[in-house]
Every structure is written in C-alpha cells, then in structure tokens.
PDB file of N, CA and C in Angstrom:
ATOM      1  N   UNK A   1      75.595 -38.206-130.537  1.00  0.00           N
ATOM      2  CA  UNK A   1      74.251 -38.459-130.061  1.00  0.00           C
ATOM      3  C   UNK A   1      73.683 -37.183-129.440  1.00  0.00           C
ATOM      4  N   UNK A   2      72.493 -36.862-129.380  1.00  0.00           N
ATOM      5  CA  UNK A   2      71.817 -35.480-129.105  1.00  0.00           C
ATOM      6  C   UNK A   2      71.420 -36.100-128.040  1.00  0.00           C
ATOM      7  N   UNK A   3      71.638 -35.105-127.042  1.00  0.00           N
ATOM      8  CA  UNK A   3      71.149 -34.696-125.354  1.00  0.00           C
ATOM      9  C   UNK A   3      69.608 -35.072-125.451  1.00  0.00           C
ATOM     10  N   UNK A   4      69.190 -35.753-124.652  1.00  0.00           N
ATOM     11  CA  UNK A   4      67.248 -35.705-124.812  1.00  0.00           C
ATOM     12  C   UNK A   4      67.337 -35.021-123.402  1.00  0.00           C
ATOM     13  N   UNK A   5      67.966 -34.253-122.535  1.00  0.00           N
ATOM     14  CA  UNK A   5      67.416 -33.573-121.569  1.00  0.00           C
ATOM     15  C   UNK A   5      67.327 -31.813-122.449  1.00  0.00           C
ATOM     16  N   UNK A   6      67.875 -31.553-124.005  1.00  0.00           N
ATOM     17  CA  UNK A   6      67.049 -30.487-124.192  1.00  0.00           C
ATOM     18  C   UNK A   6      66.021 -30.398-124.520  1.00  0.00           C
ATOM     19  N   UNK A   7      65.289 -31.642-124.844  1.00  0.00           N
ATOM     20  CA  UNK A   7      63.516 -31.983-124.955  1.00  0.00           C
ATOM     21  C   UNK A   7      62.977 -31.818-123.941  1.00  0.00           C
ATOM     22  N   UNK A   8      63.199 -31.611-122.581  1.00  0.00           N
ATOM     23  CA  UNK A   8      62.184 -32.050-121.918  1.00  0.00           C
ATOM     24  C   UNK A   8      62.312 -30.266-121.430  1.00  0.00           C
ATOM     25  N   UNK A   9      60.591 -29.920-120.355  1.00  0.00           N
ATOM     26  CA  UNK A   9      60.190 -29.349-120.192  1.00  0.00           C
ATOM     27  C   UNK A   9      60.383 -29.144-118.178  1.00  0.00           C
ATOM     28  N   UNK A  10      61.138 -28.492-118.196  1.00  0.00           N
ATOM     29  CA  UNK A  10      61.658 -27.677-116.292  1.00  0.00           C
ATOM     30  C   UNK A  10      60.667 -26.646-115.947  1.00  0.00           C
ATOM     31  N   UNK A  11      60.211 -27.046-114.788  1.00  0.00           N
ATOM     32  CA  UNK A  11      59.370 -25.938-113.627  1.00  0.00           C
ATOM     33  C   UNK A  11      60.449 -25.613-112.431  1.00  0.00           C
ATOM     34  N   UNK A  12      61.214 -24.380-112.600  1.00  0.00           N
ATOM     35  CA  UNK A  12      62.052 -24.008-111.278  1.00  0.00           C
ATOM     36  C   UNK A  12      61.793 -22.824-110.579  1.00  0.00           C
ATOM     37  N   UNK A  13      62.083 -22.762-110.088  1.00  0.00           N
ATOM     38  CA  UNK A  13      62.473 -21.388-109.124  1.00  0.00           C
ATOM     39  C   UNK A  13      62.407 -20.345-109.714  1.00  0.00           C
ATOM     40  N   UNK A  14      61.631 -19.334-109.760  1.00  0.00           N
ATOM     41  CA  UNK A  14      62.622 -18.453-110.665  1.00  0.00           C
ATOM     42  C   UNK A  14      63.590 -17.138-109.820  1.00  0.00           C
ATOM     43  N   UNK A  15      64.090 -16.443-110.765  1.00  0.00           N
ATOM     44  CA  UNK A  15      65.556 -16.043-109.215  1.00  0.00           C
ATOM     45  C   UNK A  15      65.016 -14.692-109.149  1.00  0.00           C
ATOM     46  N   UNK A  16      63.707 -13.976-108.998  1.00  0.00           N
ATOM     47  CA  UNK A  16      62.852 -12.948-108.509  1.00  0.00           C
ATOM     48  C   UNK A  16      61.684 -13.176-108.084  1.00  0.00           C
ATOM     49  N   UNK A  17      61.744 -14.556-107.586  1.00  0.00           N
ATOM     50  CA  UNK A  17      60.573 -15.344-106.765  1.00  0.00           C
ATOM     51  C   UNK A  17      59.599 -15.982-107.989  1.00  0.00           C
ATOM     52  N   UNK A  18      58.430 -16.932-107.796  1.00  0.00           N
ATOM     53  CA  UNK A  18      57.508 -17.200-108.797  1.00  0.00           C
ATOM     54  C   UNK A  18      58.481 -18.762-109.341  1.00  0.00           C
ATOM     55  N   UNK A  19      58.145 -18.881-109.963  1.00  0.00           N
ATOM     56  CA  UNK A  19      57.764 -20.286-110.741  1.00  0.00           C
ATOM     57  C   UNK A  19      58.584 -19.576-112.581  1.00  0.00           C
ATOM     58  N   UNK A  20      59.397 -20.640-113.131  1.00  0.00           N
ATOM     59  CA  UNK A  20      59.697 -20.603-114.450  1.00  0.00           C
ATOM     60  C   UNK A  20      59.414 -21.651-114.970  1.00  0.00           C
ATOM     61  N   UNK A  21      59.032 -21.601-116.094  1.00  0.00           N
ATOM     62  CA  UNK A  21      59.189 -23.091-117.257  1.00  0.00           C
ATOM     63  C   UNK A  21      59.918 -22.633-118.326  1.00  0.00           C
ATOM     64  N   UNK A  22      61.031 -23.808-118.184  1.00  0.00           N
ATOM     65  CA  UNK A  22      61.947 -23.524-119.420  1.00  0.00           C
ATOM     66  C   UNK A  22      62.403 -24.897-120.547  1.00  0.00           C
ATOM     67  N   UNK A  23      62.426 -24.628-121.726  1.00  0.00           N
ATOM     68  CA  UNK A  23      62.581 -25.812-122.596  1.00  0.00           C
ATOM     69  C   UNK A  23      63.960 -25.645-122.916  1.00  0.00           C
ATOM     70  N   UNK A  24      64.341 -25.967-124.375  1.00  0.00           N
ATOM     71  CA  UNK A  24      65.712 -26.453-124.664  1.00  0.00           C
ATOM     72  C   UNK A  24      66.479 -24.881-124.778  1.00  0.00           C
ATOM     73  N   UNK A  25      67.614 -25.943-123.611  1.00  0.00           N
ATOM     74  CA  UNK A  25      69.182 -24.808-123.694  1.00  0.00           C
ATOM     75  C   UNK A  25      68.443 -24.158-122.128  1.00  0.00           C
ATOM     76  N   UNK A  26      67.777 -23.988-121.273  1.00  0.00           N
ATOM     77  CA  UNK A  26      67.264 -23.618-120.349  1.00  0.00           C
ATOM     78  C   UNK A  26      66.409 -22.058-121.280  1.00  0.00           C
ATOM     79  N   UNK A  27      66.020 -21.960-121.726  1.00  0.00           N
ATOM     80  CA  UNK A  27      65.399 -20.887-122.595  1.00  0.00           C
ATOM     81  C   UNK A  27      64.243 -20.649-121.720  1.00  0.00           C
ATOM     82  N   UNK A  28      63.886 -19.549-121.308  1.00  0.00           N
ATOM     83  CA  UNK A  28      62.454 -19.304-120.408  1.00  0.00           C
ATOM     84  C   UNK A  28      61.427 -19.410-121.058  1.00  0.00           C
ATOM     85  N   UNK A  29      60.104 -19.830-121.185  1.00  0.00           N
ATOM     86  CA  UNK A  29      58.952 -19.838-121.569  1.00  0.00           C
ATOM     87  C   UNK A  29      58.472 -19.546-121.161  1.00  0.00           C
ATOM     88  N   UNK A  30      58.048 -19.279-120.286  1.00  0.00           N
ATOM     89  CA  UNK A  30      56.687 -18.673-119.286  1.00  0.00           C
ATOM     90  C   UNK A  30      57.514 -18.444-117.604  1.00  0.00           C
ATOM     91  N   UNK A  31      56.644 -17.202-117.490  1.00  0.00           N
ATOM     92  CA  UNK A  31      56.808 -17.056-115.505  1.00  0.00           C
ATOM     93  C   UNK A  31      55.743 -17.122-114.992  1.00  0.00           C
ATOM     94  N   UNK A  32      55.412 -17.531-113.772  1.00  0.00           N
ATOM     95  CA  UNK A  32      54.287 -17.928-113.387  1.00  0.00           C
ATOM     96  C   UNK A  32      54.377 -17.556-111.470  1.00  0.00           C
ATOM     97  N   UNK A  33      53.177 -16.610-111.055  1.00  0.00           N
ATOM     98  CA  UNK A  33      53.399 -16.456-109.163  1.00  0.00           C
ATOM     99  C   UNK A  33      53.605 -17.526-108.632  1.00  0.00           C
ATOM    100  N   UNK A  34      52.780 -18.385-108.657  1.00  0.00           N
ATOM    101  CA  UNK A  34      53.037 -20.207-108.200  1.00  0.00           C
ATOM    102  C   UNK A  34      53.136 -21.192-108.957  1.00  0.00           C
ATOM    103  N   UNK A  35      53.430 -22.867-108.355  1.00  0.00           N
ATOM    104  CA  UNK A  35      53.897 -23.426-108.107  1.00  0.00           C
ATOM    105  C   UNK A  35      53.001 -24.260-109.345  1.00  0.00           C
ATOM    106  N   UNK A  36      51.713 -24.171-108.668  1.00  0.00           N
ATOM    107  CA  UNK A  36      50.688 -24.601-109.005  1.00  0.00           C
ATOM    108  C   UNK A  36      50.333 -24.371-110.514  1.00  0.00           C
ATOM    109  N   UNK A  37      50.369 -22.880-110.948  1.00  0.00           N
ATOM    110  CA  UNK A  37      50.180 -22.463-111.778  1.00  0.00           C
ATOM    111  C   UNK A  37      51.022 -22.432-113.114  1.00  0.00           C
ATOM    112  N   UNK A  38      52.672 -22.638-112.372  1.00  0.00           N
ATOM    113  CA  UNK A  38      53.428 -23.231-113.689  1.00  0.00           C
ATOM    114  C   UNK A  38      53.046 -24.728-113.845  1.00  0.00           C
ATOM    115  N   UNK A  39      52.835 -25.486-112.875  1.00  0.00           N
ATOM    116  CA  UNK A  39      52.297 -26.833-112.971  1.00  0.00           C
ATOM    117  C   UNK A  39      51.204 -26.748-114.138  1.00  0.00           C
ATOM    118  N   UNK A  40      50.095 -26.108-114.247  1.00  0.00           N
ATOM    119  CA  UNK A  40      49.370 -26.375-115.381  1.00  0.00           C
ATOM    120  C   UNK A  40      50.006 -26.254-116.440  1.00  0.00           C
ATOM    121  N   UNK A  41      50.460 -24.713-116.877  1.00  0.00           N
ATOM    122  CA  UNK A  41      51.192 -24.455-117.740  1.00  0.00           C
ATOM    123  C   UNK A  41      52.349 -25.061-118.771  1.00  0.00           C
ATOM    124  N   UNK A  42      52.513 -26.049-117.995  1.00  0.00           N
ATOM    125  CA  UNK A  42      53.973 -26.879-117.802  1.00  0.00           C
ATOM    126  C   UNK A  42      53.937 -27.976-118.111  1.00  0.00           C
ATOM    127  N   UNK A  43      52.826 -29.033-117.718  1.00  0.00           N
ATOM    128  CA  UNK A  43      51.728 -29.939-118.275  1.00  0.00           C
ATOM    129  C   UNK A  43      51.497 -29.990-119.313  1.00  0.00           C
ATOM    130  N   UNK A  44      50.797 -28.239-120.031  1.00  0.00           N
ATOM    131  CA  UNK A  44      49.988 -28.713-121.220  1.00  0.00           C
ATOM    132  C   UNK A  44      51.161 -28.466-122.276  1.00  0.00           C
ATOM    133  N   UNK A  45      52.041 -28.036-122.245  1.00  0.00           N
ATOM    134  CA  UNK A  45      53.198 -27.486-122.526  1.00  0.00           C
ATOM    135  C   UNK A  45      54.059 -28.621-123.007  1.00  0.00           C
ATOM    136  N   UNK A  46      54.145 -29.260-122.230  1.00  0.00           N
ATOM    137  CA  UNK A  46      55.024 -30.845-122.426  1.00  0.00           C
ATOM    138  C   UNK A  46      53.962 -31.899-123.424  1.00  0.00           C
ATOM    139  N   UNK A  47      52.632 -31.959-123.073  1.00  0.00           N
ATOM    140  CA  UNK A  47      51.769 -32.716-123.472  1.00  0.00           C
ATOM    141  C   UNK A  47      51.702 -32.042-125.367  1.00  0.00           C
ATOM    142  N   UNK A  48      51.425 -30.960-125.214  1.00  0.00           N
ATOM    143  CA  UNK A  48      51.911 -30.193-126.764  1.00  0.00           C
ATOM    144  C   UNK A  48      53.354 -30.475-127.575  1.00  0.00           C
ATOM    145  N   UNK A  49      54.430 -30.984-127.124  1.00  0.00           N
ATOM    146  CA  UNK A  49      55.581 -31.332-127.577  1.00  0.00           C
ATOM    147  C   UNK A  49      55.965 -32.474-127.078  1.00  0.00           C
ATOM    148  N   UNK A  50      54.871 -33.116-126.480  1.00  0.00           N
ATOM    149  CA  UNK A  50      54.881 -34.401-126.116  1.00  0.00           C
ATOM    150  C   UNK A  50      56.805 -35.187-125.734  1.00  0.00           C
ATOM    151  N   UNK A  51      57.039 -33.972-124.641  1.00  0.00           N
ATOM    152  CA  UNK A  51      58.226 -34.949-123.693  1.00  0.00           C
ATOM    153  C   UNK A  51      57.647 -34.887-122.454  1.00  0.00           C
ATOM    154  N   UNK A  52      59.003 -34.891-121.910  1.00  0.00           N
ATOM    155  CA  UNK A  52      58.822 -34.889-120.291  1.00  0.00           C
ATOM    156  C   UNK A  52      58.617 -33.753-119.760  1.00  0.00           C
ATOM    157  N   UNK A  53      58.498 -33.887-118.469  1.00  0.00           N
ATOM    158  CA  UNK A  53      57.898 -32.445-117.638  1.00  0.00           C
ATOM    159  C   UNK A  53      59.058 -32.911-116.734  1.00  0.00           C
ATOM    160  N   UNK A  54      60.047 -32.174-115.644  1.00  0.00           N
ATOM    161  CA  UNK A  54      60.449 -32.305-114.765  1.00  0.00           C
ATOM    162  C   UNK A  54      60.555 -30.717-113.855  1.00  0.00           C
ATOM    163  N   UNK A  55      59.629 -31.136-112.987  1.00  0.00           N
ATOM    164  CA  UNK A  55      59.608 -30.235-111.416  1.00  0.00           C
ATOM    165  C   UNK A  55      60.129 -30.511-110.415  1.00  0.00           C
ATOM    166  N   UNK A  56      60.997 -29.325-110.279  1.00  0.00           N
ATOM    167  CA  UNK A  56      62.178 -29.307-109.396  1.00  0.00           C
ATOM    168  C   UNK A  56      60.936 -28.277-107.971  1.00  0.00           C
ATOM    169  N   UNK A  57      61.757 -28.581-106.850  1.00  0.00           N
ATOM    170  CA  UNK A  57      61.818 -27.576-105.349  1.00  0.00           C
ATOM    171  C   UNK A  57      62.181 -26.699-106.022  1.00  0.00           C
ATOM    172  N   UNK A  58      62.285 -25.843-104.375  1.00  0.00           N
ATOM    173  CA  UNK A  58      62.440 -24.683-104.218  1.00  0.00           C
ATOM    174  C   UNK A  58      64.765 -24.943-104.430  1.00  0.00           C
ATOM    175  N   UNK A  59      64.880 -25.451-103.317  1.00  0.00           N
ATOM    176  CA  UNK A  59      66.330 -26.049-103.566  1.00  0.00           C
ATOM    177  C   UNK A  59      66.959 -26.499-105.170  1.00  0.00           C
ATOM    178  N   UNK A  60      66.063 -26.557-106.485  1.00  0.00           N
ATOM    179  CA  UNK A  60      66.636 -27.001-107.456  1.00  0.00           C
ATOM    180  C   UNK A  60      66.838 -27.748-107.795  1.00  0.00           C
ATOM    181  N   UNK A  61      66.312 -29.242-106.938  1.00  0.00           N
ATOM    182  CA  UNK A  61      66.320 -31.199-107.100  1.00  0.00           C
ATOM    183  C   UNK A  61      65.147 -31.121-108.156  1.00  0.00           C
ATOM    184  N   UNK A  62      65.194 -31.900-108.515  1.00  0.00           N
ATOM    185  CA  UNK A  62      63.637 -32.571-109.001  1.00  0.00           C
ATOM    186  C   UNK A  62      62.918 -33.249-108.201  1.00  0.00           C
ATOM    187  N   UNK A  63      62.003 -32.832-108.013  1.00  0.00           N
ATOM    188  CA  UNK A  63      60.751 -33.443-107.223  1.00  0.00           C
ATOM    189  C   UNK A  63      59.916 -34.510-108.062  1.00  0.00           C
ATOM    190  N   UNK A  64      59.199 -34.384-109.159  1.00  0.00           N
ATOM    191  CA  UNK A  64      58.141 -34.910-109.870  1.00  0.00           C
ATOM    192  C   UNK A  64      58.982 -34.799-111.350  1.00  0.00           C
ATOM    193  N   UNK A  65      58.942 -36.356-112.245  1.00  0.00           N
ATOM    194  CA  UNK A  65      59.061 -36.202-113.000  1.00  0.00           C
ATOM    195  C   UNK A  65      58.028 -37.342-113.877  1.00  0.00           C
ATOM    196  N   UNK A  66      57.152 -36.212-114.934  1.00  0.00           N
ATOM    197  CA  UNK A  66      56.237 -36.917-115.754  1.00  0.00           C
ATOM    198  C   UNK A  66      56.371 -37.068-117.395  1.00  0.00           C
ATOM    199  N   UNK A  67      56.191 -38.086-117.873  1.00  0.00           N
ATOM    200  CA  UNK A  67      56.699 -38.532-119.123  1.00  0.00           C
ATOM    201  C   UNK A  67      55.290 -38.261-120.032  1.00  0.00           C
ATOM    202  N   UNK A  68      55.160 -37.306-121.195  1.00  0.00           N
ATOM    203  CA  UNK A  68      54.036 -37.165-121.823  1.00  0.00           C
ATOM    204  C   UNK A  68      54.300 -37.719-123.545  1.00  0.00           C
ATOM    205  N   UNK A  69      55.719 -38.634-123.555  1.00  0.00           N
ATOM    206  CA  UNK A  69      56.295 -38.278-124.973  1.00  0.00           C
ATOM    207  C   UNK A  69      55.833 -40.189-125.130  1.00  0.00           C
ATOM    208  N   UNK A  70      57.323 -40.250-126.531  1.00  0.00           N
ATOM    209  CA  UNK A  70      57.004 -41.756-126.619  1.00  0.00           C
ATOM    210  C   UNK A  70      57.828 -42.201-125.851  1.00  0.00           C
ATOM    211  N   UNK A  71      57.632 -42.844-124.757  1.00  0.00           N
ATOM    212  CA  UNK A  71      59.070 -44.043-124.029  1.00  0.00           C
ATOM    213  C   UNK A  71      58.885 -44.644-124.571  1.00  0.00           C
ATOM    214  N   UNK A  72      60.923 -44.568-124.722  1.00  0.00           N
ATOM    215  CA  UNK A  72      61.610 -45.969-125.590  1.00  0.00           C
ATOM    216  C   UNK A  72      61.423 -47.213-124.775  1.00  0.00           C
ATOM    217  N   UNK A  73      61.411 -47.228-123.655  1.00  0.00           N
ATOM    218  CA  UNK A  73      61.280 -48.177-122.710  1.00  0.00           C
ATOM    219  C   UNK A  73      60.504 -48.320-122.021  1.00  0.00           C
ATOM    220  N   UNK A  74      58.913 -48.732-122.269  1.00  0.00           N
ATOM    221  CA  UNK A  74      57.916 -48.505-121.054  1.00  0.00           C
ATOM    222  C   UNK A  74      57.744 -49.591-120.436  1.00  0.00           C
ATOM    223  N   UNK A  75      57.205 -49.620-119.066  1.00  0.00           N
ATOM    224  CA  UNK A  75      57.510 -50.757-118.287  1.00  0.00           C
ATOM    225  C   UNK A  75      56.244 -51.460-118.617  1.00  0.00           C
ATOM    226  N   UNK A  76      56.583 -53.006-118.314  1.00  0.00           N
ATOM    227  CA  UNK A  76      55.469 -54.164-118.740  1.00  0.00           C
ATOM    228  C   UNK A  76      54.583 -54.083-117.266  1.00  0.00           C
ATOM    229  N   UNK A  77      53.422 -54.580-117.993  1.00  0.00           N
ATOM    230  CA  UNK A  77      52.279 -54.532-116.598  1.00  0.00           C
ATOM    231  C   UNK A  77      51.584 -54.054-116.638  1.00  0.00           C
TER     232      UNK A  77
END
C-alpha cells in the first residue's frame, strides 16, 4: 500500500530561518521569510494537486491541518 503522507503538502521551519514547503519524500518547493507567506503559497499549492496542506510550529508539531483533495471519508452534516 502507498504512504498518502507523500501526497500531502508541509509548511516548516526552515533550518536558516523562514518558512519551507515541501511535497513528496520531504523535497523542498519553495522558501518563503514568513509564516504567512508560505501559508499562501502552500494553499494554492495543495489546492493545485488537490491534497492536504499540513502546518507545523516553529517546534515541528502540526498546528493546522487542511484537506483540499478527495476525502475518502467525509463527515455527514
């Protein structure tokens, strides 16, 4: 079975300060000064390959995670 966390789309830290977005295999895509600014980036980015977005802190947790793909499972309601 194939990993679906190399689909999805990471906003971290990056390790010379600034903001990274990285897709499958942790591969860098873009660097960005803030937070904010990989946030757009990162967004339209996921919404274009239609998975997930997950933004992590400064610490490396995930903070925010947004689903732009198809869920297999979406909730009723």
């Amino acid at each position: 079975m194939e990993d679906e966390r190399k689909h999805n789309i990471h906003i971290t830290p990056g390790e010379d300060g600034g903001w990274d977005i990285q897709g499958s295999g942790g591969r860098k895509l873009s660097h960005h000064r803030t937070k904010e600014e990989a946030g757009h980036a990162g967004r339209a980015e996921a919404k274009k390959a239609h998975t997930e977005l997950k933004i992590h802190n400064k610490d490396g947790r995930i903070s925010e995670s947004v689903s732009y793909g198809n869920d297999p499972f979406p909730p009723k309601g």
